[in-house]
Protein backbone atom coordinates (compact mmCIF):
# COMPACT_ATOMS: atom_id res chain seq x y z
CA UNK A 1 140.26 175.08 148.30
CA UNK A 2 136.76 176.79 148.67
CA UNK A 3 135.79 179.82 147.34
CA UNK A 4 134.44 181.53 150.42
CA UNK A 5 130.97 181.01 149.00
CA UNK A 6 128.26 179.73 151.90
CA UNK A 7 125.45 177.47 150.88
CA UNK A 8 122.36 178.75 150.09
CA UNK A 9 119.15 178.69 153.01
CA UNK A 10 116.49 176.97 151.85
CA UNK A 11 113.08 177.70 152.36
CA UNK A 12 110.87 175.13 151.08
CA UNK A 13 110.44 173.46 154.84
CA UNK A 14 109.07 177.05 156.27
CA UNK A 15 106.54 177.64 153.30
CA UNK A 16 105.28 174.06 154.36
CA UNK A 17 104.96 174.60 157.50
CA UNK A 18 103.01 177.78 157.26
CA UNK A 19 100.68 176.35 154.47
CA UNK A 20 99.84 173.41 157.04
CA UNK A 21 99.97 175.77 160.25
CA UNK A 22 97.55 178.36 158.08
CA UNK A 23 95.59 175.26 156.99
CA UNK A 24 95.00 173.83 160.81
CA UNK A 25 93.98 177.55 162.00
CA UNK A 26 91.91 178.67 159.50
CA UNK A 27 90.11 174.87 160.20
CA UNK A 28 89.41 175.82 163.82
CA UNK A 29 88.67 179.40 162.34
CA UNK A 30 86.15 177.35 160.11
CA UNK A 31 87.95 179.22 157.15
CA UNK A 32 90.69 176.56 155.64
CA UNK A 33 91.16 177.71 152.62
CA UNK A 34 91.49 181.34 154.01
CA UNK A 35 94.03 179.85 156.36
CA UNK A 36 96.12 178.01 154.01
CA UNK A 37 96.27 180.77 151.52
CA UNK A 38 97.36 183.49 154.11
CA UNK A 39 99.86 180.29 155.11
CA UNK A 40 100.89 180.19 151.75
CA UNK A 41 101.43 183.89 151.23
CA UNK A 42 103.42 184.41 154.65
CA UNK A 43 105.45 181.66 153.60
CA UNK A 44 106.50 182.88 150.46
CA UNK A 45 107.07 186.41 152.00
CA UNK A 46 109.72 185.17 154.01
CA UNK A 47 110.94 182.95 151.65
CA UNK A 48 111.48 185.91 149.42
CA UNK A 49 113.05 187.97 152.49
CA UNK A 50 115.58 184.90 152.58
CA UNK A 51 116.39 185.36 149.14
CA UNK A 52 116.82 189.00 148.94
CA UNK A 53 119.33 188.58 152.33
CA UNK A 54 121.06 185.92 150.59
CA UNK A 55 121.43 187.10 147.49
CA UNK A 56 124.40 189.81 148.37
CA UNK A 57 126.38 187.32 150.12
């Protein structure tokens, strides 16, 4: 029988996708390393939103 306990979200795949979307801006931007550090940070931000939502259940 299960325990009633869901599996965790993961959120490697959006911090990736933000670091390379932040990246690819901040290129046209002519800023990339702006871009994939804001990426980065949004990433993480939500990352740690998942966690924090998760972390009750």
């Amino acid at each position: 029988m299960t325990t009633g306990k869901k599996n965790p979200t993961g959120a490697g795949a959006i911090i990736a996708f933000l670091i390379l979307g932040g990246a690819i801006v901040g290129g046209f931007m002519g800023q990339p390393s702006i871009g994939l550090l804001a990426g980065a940070g949004i990433g993480v931000a939500i990352a740690l939103l998942l966690w924090l939502r998760e972390r009750d259940k």
